[in-house]
C-alpha atoms as a PDB file:
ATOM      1  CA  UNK A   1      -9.967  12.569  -4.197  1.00  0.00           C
ATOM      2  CA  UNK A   2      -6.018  12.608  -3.912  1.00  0.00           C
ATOM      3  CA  UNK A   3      -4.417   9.679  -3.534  1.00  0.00           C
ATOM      4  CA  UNK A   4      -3.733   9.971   0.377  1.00  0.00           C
ATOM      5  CA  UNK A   5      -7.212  10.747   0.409  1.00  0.00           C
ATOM      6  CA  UNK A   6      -8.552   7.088  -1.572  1.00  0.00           C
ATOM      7  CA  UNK A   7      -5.634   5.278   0.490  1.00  0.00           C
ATOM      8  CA  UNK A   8      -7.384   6.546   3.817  1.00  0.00           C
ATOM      9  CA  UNK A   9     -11.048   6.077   2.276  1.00  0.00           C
ATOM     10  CA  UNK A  10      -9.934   2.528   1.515  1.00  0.00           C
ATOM     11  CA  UNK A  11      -7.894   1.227   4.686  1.00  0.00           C
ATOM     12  CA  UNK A  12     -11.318   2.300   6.516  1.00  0.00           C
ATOM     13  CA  UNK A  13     -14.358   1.589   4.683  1.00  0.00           C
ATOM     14  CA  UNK A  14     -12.558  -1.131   2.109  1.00  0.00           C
ATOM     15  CA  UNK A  15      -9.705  -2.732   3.792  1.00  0.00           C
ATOM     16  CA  UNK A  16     -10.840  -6.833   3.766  1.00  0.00           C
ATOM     17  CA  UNK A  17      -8.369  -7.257   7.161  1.00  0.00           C
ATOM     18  CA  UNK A  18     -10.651  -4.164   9.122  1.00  0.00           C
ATOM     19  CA  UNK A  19      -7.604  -3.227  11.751  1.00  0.00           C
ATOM     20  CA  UNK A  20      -8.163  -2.108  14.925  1.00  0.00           C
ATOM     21  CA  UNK A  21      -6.654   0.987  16.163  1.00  0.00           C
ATOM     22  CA  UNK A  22      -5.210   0.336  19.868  1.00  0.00           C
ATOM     23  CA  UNK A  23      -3.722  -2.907  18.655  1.00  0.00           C
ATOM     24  CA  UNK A  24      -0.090  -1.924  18.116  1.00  0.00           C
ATOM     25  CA  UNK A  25       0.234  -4.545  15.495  1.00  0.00           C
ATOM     26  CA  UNK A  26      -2.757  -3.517  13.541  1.00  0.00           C
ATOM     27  CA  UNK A  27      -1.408   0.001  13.915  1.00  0.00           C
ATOM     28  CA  UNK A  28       1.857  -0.686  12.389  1.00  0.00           C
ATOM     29  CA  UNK A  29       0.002  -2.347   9.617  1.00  0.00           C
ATOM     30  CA  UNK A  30      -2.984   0.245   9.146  1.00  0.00           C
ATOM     31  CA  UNK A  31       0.496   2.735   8.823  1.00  0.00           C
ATOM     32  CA  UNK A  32       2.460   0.672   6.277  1.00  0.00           C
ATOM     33  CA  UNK A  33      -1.175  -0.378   4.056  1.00  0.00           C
ATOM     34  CA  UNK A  34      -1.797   3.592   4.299  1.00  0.00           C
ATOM     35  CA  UNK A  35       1.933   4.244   3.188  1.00  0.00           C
ATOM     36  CA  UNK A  36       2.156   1.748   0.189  1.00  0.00           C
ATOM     37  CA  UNK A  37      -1.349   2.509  -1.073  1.00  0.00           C
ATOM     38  CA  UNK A  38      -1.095   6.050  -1.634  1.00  0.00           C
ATOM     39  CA  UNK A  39       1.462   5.081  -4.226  1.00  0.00           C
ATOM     40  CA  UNK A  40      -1.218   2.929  -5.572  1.00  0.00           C
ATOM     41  CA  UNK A  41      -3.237   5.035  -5.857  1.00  0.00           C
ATOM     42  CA  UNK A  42      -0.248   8.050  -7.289  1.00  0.00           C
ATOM     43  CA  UNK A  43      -0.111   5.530  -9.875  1.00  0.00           C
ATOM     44  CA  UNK A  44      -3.651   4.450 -11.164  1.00  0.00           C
ATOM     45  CA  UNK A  45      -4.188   8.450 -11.193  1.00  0.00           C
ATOM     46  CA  UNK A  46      -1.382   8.885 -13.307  1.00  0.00           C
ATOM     47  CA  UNK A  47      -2.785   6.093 -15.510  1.00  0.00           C
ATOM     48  CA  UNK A  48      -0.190   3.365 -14.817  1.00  0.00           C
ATOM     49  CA  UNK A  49      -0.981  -0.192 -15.200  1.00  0.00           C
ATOM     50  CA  UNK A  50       1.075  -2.406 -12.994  1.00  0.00           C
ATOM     51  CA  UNK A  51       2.819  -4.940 -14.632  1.00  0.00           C
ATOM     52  CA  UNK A  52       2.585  -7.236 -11.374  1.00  0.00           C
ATOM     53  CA  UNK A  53       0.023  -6.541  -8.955  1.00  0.00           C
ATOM     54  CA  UNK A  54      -0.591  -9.595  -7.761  1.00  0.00           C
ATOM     55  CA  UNK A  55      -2.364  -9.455  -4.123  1.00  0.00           C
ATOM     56  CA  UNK A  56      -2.117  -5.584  -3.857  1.00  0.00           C
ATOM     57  CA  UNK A  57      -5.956  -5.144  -2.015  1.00  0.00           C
ATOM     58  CA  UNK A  58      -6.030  -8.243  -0.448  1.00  0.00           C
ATOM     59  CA  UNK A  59      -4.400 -10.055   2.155  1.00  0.00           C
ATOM     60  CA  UNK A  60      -1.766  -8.427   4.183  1.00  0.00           C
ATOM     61  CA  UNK A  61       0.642  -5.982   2.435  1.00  0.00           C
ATOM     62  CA  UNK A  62       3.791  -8.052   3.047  1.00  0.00           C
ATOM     63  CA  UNK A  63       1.812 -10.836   0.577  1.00  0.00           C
ATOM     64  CA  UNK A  64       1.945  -8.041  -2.417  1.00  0.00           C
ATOM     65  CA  UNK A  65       3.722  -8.087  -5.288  1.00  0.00           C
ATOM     66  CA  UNK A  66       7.022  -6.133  -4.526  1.00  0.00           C
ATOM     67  CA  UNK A  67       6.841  -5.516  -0.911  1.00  0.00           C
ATOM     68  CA  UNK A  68       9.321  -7.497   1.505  1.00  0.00           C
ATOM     69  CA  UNK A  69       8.446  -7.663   5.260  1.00  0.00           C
ATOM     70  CA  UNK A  70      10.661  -9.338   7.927  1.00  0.00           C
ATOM     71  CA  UNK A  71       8.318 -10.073  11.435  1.00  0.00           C
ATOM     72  CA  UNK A  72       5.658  -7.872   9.920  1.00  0.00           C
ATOM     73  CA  UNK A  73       7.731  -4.776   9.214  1.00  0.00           C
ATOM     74  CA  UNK A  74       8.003  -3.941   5.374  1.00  0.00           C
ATOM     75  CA  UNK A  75      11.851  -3.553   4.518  1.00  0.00           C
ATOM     76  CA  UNK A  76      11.745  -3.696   0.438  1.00  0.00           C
ATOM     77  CA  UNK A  77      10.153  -2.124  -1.870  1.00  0.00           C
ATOM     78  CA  UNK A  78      10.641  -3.317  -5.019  1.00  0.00           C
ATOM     79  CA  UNK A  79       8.524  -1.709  -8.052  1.00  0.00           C
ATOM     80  CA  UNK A  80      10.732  -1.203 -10.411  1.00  0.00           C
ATOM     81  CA  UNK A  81       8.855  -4.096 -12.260  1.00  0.00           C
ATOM     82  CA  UNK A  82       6.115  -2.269 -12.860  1.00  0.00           C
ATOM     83  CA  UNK A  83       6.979   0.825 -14.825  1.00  0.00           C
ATOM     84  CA  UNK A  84       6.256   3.079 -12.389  1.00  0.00           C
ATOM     85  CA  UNK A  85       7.293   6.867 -13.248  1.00  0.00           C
ATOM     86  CA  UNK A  86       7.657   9.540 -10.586  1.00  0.00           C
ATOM     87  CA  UNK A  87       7.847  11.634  -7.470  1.00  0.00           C
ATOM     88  CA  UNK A  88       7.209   9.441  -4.829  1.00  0.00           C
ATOM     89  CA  UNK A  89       4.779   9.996  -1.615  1.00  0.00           C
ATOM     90  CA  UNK A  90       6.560  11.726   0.642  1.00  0.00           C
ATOM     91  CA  UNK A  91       3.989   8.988   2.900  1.00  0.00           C
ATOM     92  CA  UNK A  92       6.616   6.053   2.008  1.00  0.00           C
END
């Protein structure tokens, strides 16, 4: 599976918060978890090991390592930690 593909398997069948679509709040997050973990995934294809992955696939995504939120809406990314190498999604 691609990456966007494994970030969509996962928010659906995987995801430990199971959002609702028709909440708008639970939309913005199924969006953003979507977003963030096709890099995730980019990544662990490409055979990078995170340095600091503390949270990532649990809890809500502004509670991972690296991402900033302010009222629920992520505003930082912040990988560069990590050792991450690239072409980013064009999903972020």
């Amino acid at each position: 599976m691609s990456p966007e593909e494994q970030a969509l398997y996962w928010v659906i069948n995987d995801d430990p918060l199971q959002l609702s679509i028709g909440d708008e709040v639970d939309e913005l997050s199924i969006l953003q978890r979507y977003s963030l973990l096709t890099l995730w995934f980019q990544a662990l294809d490409a055979g990078v090991r995170w340095n600091n992955s503390t949270n990532w696939l649990i809890g809500g995504e502004c509670n991972w390592a690296g991402i900033n939120c302010n009222a629920g809406v992520v505003t930082v990314v912040d990988l560069s930690s990590n050792g991450l190498q690239g072409t980013l999604s064009p999903d972020l």
